[in-house]
C-alpha atoms as a PDB file:
ATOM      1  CA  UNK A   1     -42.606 -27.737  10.251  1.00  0.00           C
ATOM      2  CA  UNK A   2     -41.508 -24.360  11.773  1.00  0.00           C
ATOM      3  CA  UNK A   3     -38.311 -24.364  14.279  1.00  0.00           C
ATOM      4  CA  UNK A   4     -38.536 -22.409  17.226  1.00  0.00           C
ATOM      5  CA  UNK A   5     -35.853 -19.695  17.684  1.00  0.00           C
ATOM      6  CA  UNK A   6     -34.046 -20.158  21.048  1.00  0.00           C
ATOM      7  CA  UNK A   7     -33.217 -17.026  22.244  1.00  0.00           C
ATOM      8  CA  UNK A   8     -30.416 -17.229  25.044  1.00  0.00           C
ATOM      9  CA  UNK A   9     -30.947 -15.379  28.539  1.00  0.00           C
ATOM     10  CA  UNK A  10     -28.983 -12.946  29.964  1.00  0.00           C
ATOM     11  CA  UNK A  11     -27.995 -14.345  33.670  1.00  0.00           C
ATOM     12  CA  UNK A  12     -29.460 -12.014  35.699  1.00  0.00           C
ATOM     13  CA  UNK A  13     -32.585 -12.829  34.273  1.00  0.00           C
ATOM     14  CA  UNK A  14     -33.253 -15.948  36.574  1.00  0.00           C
ATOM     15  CA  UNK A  15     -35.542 -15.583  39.868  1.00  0.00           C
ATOM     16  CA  UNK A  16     -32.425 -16.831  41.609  1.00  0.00           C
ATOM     17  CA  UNK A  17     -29.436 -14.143  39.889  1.00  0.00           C
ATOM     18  CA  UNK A  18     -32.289 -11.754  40.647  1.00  0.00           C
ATOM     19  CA  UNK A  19     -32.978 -12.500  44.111  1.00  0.00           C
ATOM     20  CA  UNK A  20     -28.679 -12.539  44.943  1.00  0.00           C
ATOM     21  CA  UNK A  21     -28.526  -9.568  43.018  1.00  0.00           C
ATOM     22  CA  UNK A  22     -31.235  -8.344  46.020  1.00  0.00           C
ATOM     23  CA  UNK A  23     -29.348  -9.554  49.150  1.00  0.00           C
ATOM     24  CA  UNK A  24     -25.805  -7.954  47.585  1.00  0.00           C
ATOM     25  CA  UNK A  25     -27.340  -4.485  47.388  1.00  0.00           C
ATOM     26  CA  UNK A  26     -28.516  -5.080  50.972  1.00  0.00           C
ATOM     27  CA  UNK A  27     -25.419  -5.641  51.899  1.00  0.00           C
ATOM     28  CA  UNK A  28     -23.227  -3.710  50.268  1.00  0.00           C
ATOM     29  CA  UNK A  29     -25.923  -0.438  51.063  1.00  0.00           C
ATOM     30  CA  UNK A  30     -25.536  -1.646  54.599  1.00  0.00           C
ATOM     31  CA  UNK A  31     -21.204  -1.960  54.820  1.00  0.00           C
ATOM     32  CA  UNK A  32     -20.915   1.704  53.009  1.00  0.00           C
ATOM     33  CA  UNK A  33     -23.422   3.029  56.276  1.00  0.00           C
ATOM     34  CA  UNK A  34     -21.627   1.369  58.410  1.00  0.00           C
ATOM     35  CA  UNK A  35     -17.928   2.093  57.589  1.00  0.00           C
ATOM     36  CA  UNK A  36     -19.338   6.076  56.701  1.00  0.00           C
ATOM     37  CA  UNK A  37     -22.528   6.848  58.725  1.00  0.00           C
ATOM     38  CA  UNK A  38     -24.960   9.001  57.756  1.00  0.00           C
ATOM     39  CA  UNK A  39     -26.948  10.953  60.450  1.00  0.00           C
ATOM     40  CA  UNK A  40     -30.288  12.455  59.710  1.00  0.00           C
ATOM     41  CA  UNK A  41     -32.233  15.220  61.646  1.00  0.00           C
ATOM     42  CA  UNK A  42     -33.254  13.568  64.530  1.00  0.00           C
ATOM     43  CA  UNK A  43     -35.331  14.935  67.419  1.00  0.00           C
ATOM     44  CA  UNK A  44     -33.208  14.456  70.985  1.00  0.00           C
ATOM     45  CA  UNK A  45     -35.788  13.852  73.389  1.00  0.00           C
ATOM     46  CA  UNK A  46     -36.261  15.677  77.266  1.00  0.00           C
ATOM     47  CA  UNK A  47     -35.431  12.367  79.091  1.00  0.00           C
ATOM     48  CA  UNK A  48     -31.555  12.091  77.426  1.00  0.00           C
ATOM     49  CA  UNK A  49     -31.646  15.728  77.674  1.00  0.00           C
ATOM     50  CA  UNK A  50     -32.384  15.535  81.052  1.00  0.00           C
ATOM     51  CA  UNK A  51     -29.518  12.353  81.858  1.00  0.00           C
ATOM     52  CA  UNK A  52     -26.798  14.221  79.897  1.00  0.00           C
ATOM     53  CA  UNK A  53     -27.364  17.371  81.106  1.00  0.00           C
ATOM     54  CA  UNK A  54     -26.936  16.065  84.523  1.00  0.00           C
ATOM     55  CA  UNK A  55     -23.880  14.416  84.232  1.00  0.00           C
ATOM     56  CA  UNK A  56     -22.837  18.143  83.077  1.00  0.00           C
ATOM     57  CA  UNK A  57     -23.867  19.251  85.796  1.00  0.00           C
ATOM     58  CA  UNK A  58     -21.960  17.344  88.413  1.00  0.00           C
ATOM     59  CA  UNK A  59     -20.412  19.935  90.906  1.00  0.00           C
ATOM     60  CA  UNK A  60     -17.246  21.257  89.877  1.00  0.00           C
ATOM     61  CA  UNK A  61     -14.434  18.390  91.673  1.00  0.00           C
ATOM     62  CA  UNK A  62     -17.559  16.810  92.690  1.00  0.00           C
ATOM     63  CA  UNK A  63     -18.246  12.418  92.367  1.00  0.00           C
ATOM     64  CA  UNK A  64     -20.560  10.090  90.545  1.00  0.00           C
ATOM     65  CA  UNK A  65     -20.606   6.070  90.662  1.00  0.00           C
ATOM     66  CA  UNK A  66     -21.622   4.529  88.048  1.00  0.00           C
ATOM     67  CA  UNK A  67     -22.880   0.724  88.584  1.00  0.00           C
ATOM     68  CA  UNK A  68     -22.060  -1.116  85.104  1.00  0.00           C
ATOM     69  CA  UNK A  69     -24.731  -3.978  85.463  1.00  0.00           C
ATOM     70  CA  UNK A  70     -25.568  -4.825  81.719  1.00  0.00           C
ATOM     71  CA  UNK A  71     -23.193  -6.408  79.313  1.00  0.00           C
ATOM     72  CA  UNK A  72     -24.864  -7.643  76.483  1.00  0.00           C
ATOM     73  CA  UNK A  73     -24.273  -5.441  73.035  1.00  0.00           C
ATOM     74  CA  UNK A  74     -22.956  -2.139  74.467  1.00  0.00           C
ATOM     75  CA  UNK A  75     -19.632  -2.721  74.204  1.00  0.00           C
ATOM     76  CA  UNK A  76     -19.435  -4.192  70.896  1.00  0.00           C
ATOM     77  CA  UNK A  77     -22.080  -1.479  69.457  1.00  0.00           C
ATOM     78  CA  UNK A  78     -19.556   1.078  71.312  1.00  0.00           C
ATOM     79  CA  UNK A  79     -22.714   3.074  72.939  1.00  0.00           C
ATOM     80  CA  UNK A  80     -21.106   2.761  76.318  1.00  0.00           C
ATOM     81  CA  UNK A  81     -17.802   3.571  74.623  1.00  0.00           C
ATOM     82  CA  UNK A  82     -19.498   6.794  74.118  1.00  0.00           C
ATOM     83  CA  UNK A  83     -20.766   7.303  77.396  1.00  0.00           C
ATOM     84  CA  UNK A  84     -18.015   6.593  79.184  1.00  0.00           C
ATOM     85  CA  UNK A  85     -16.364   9.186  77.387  1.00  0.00           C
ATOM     86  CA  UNK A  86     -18.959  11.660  78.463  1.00  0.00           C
ATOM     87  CA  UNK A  87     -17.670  10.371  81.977  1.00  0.00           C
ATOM     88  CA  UNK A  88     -14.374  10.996  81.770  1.00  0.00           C
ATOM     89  CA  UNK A  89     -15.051  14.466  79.915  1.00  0.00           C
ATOM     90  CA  UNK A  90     -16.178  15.363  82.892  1.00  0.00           C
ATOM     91  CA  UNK A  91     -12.875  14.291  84.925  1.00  0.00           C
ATOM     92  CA  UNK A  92     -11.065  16.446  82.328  1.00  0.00           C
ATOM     93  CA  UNK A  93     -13.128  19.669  82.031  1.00  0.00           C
ATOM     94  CA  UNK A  94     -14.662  20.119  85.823  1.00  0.00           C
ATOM     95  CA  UNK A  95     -12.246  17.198  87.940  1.00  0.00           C
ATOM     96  CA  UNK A  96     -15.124  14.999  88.407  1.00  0.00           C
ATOM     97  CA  UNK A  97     -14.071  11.928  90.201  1.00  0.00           C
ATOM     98  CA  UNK A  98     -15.389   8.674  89.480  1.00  0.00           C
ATOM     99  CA  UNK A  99     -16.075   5.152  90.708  1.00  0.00           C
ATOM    100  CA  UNK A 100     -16.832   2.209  88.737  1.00  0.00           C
ATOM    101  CA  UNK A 101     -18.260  -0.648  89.719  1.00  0.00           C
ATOM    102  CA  UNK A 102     -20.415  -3.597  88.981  1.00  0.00           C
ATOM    103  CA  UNK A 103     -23.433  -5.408  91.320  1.00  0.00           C
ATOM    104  CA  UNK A 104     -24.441  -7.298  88.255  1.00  0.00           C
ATOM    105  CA  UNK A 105     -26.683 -10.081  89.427  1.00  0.00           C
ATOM    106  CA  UNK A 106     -25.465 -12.379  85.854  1.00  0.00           C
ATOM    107  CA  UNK A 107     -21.941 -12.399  87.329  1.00  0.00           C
ATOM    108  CA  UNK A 108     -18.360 -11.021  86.991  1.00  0.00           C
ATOM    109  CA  UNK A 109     -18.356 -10.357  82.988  1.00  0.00           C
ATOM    110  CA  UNK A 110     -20.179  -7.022  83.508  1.00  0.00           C
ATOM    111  CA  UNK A 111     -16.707  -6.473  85.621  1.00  0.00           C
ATOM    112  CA  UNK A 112     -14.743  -7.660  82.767  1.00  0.00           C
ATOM    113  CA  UNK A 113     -16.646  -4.766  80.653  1.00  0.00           C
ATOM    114  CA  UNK A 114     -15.598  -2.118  82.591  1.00  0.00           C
ATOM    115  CA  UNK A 115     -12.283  -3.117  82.044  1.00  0.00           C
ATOM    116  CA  UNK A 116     -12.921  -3.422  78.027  1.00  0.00           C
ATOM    117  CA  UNK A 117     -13.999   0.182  77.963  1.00  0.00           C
ATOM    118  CA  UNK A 118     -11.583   1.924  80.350  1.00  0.00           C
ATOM    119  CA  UNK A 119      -8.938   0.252  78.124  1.00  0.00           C
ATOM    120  CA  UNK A 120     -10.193   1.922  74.482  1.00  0.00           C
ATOM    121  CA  UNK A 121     -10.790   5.316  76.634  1.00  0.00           C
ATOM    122  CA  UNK A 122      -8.450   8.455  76.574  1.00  0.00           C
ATOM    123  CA  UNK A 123      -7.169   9.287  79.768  1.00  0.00           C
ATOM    124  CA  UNK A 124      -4.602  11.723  79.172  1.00  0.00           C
ATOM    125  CA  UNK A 125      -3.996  14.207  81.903  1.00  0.00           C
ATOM    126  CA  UNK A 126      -6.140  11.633  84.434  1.00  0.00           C
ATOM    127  CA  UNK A 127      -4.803   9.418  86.855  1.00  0.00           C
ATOM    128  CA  UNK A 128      -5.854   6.308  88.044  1.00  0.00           C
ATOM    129  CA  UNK A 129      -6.667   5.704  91.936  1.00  0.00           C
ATOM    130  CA  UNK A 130      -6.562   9.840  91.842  1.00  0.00           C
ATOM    131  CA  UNK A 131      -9.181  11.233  89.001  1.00  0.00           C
ATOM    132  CA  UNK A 132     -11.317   7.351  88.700  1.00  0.00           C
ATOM    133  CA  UNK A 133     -11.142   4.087  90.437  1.00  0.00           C
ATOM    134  CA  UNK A 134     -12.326   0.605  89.362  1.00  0.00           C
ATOM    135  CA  UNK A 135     -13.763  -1.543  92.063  1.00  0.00           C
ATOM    136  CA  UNK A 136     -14.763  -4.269  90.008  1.00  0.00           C
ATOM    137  CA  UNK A 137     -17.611  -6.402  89.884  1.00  0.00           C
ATOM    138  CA  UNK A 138     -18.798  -7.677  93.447  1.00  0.00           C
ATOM    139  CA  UNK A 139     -20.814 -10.545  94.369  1.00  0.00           C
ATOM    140  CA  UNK A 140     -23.628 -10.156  96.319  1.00  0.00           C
ATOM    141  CA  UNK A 141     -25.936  -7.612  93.684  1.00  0.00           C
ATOM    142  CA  UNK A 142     -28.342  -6.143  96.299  1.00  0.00           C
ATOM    143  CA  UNK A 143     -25.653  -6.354  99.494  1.00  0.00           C
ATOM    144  CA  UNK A 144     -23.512  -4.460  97.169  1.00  0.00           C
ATOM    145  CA  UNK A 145     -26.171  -1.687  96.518  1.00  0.00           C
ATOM    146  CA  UNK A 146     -26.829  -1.995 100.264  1.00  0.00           C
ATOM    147  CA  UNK A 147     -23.527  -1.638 101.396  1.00  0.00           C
ATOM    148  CA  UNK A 148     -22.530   1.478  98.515  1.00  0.00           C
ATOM    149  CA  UNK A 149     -25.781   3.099 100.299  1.00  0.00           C
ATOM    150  CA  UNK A 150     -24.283   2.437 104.335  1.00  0.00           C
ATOM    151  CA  UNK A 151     -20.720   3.206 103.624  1.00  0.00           C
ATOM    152  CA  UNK A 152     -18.522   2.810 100.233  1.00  0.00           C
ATOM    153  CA  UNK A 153     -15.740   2.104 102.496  1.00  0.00           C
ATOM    154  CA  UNK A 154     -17.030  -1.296 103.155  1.00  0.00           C
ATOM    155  CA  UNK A 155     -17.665  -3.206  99.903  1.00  0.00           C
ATOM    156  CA  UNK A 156     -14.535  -4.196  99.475  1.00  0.00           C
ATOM    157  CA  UNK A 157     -11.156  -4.438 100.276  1.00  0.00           C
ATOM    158  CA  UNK A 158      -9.547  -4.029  97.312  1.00  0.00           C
ATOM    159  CA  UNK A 159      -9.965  -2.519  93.384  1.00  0.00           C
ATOM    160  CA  UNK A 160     -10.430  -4.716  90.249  1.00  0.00           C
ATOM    161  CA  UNK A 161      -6.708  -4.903  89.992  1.00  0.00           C
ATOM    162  CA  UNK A 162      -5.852  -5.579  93.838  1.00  0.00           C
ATOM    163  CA  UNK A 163      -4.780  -2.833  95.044  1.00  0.00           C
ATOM    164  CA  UNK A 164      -6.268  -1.935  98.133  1.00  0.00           C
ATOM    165  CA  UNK A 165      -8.467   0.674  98.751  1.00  0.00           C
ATOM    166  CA  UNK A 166      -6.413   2.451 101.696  1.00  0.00           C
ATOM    167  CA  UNK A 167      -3.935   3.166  98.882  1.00  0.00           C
ATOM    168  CA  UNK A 168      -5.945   4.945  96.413  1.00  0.00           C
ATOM    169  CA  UNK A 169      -5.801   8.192  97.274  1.00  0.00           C
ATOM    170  CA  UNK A 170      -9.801   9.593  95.726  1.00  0.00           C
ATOM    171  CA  UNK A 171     -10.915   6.406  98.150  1.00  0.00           C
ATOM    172  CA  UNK A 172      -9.218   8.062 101.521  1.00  0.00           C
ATOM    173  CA  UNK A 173     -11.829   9.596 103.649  1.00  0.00           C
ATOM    174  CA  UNK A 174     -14.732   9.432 100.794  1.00  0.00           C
ATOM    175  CA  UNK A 175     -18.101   8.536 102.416  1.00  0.00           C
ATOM    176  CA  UNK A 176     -21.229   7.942 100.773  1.00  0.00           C
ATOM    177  CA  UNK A 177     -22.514  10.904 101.304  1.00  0.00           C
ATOM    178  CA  UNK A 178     -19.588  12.923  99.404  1.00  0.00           C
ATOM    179  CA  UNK A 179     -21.238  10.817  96.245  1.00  0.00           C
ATOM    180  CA  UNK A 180     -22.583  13.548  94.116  1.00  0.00           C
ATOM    181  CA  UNK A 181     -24.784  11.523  91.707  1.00  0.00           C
ATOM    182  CA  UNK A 182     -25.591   7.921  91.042  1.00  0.00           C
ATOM    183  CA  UNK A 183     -25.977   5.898  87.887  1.00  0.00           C
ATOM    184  CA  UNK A 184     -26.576   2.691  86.850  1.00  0.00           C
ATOM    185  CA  UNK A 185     -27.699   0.715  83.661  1.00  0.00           C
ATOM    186  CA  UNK A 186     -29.341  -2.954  83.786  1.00  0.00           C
ATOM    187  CA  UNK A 187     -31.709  -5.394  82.150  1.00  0.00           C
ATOM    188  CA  UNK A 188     -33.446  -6.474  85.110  1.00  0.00           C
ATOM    189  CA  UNK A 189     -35.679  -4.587  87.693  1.00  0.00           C
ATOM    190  CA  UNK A 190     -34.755  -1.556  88.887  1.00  0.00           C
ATOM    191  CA  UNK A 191     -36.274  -1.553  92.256  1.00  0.00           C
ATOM    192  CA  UNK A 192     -33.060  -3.152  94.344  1.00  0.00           C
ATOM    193  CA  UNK A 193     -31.303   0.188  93.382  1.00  0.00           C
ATOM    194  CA  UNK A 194     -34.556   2.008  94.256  1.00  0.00           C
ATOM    195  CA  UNK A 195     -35.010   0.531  97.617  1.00  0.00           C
ATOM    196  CA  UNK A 196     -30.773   1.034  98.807  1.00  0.00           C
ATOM    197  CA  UNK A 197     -30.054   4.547  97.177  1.00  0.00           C
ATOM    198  CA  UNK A 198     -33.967   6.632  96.928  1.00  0.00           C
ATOM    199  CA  UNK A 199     -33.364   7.200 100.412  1.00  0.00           C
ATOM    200  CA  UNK A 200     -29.711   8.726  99.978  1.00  0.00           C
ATOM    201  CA  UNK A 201     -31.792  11.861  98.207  1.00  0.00           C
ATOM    202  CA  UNK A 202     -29.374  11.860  95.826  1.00  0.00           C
ATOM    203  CA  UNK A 203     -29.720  11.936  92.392  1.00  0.00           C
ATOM    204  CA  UNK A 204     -30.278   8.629  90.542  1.00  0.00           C
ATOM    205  CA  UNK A 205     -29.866   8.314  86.332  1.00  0.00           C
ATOM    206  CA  UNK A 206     -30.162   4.928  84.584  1.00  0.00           C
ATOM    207  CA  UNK A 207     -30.122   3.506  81.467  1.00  0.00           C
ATOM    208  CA  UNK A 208     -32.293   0.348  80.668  1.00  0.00           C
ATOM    209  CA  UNK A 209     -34.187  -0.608  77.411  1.00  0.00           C
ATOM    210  CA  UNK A 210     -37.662  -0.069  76.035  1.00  0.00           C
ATOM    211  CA  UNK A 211     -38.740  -3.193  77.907  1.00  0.00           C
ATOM    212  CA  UNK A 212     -38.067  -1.571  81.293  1.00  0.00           C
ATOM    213  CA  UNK A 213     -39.788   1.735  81.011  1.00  0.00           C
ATOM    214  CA  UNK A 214     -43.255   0.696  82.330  1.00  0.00           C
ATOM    215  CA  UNK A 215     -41.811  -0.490  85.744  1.00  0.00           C
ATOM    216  CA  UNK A 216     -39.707   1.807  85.890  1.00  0.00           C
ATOM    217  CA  UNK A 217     -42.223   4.492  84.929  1.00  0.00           C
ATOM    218  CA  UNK A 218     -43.476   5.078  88.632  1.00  0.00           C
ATOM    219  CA  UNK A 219     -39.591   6.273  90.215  1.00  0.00           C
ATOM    220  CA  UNK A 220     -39.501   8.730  87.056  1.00  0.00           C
ATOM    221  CA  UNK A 221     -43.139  10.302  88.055  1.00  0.00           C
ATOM    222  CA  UNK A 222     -42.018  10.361  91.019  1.00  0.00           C
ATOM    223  CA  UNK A 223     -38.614  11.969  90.952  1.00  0.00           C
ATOM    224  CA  UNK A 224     -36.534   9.204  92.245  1.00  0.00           C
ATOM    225  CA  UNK A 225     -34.772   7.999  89.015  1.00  0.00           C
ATOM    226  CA  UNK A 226     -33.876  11.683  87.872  1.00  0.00           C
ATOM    227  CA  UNK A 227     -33.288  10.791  84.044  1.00  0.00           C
ATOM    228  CA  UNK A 228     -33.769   7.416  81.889  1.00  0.00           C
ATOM    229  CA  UNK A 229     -31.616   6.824  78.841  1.00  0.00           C
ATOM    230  CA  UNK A 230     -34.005   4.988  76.937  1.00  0.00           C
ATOM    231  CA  UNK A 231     -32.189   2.124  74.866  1.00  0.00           C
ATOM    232  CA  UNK A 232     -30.333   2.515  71.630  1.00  0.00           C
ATOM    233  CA  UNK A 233     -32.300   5.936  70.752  1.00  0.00           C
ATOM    234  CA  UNK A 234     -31.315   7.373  74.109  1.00  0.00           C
ATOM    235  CA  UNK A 235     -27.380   6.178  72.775  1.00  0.00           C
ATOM    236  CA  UNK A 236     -27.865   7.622  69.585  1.00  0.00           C
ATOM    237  CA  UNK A 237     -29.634  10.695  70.844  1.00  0.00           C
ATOM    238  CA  UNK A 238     -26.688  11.234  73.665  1.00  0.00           C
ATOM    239  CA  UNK A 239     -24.202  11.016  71.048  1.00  0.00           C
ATOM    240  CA  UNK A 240     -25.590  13.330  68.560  1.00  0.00           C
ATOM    241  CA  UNK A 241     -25.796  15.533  72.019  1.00  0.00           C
ATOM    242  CA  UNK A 242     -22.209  14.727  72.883  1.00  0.00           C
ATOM    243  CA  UNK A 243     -20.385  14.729  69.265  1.00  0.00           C
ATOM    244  CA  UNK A 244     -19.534  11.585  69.956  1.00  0.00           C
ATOM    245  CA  UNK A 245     -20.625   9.440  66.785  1.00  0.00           C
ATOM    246  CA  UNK A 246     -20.186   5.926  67.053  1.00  0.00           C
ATOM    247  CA  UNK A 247     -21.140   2.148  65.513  1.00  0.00           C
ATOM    248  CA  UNK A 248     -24.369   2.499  67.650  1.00  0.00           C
ATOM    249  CA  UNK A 249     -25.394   5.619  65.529  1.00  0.00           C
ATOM    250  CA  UNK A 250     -24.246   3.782  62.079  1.00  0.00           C
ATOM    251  CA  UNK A 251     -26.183   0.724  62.910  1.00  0.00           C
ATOM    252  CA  UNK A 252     -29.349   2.641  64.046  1.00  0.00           C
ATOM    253  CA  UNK A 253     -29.263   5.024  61.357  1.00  0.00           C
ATOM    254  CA  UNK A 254     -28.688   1.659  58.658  1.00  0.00           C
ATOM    255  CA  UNK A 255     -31.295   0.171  59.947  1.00  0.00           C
ATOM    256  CA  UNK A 256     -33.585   3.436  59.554  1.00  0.00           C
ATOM    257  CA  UNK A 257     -32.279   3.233  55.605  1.00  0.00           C
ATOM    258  CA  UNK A 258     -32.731  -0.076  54.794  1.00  0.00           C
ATOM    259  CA  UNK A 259     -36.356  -0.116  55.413  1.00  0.00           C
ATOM    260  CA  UNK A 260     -37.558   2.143  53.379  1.00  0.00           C
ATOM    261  CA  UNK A 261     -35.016   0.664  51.104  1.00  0.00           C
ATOM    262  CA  UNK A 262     -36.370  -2.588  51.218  1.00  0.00           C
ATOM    263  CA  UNK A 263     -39.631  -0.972  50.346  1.00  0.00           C
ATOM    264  CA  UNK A 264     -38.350   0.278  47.196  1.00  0.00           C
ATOM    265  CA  UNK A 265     -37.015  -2.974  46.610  1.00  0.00           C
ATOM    266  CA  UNK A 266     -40.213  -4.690  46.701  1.00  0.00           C
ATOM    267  CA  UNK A 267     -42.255  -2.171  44.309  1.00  0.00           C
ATOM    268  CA  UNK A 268     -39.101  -1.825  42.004  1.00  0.00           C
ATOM    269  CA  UNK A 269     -38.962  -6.112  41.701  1.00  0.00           C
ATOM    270  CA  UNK A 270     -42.602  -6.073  41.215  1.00  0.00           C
ATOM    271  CA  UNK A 271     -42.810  -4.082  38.271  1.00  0.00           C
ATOM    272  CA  UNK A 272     -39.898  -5.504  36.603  1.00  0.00           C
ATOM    273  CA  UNK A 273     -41.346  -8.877  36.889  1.00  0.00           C
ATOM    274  CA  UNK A 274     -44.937  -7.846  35.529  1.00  0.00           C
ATOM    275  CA  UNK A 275     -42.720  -5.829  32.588  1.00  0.00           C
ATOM    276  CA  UNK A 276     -41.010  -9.296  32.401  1.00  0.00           C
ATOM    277  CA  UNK A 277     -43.935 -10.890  31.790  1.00  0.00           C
ATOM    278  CA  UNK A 278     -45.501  -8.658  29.222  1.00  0.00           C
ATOM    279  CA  UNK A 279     -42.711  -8.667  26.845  1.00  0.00           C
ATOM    280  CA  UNK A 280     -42.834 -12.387  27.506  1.00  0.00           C
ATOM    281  CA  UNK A 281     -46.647 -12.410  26.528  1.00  0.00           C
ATOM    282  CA  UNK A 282     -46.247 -10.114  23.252  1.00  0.00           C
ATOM    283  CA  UNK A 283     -43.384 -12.349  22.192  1.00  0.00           C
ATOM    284  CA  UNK A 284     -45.512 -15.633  22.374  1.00  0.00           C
END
């Protein structure tokens, strides 16, 4: 009677060990992008040419609003951290004055945003109520577009912090018309800011996601919205524009990696396992 040798595995050997071996390289791959991002060659497109570029190009002491009516991820993936800063780059370099505000139809938080990213941007040499104001998020979402469009002097009486707007000095005497550009981002139709500011003949700029392209495809044929950042491309593509690198280019660039990773992954597993079982069939 012959006794079978036991020979003793090592513990990555197991489907399971293998398969947590998998998920920590995922992970630990995906923490190194993300705490030192990688950027590769990527192509910035004529669209976030074309929205950049004309926030550059805001007249020398000139104004732009900018209506902050999306809240979801941009904070927290810093893309409108970045933006921002391309806002108040402006207010440095050519003494662009700005006003914030938010018409967001899903309530006050969008309001509570704007105050998130003034708070993490630098401001030095800028003053508020002189160089930007804050006017807060306003109920009413298409009165508010309606009444920014009639006169900015009536949509309310006060900022986001109280003060009232007959004590801000940028606010005294500042009509609509003295607004050099308009911008706005939001996840919803575009065509309540269409209908109050297209016939301003102003320049319009927003930034939605992929979703809202096709509808609002017809204002960009037509000249009405002047530029579209498209979604977290159009971030990453105005930040490697801008210089300003941030989580929204780590995470987009990660996930650009770990697909092809995963790729590997598979073919890499699948040989090992059929080299697994050969050895395994030559030992029987």
């Amino acid at each position: 009677m012959t006794e079978k040798t036991v020979t003793s595995q090592k513990w990555y050997s197991s489907p399971a060990a293998q398969e947590y071996l998998v998920y920590l390289s995922v992970i630990l791959l995906s923490s190194v992008l993300l705490i030192s991002p990688v950027t590769f060659q990527l192509e910035v497109t004529t669209p976030t040419k074309d929205f950049v570029n004309r926030i550059r190009s805001i007249p020398q002491g000139g104004v732009m609003l900018w209506d902050e009516s999306s809240f979801v991820t941009g904070y927290y993936t810093q893309g409108q951290i970045s933006l921002y800063k391309l806002f108040f780059d402006q207010a440095k370099q050519r003494a662009v004055r700005i006003i914030f505000i938010s018409s967001c139809v899903d309530g006050p938080m969008a309001g509570a945003m704007i105050n998130k990213q003034l708070e993490v941007q630098d401001t030095t040499g800028l003053k508020y109520g002189v160089n930007y104001v804050n006017l807060g998020w306003q109920p009413g979402f298409e009165l508010v577009l309606s009444a920014i469009a009639k006169d900015i002097q009536t949509v309310t009486k006060a900022d986001a912090y109280g003060t009232a707007i007959s004590d801000l000095p940028m606010m005294k005497g500042l009509t609509t018309q003295n607004i050099d550009l308009f911008a706005f981002n939001c996840g919803v139709s575009c065509d309540p800011w269409m209908r109050q500011w297209v016939p301003l003949g102003k320049p319009i700029l927003m930034q939605g996601g992929y979703a809202l392209i096709s509808q609002a495809s017809g204002y960009i044929q037509s000249g009405s919205i002047t530029a579209y950042l498209n979604g977290e491309r159009g971030y990453v593509e105005m930040e490697r524009m801008t210089g300003y690198i941030s989580m929204r280019t780590a995470l987009f660039e990660a996930t650009n990696i770990m697909g092809p990773y995963s790729i590997i992954l598979v073919i890499v597993c699948n040989i090992s396992y059929m080299l697994q079982k050969r050895r395994k069939q030559r030992g029987q």
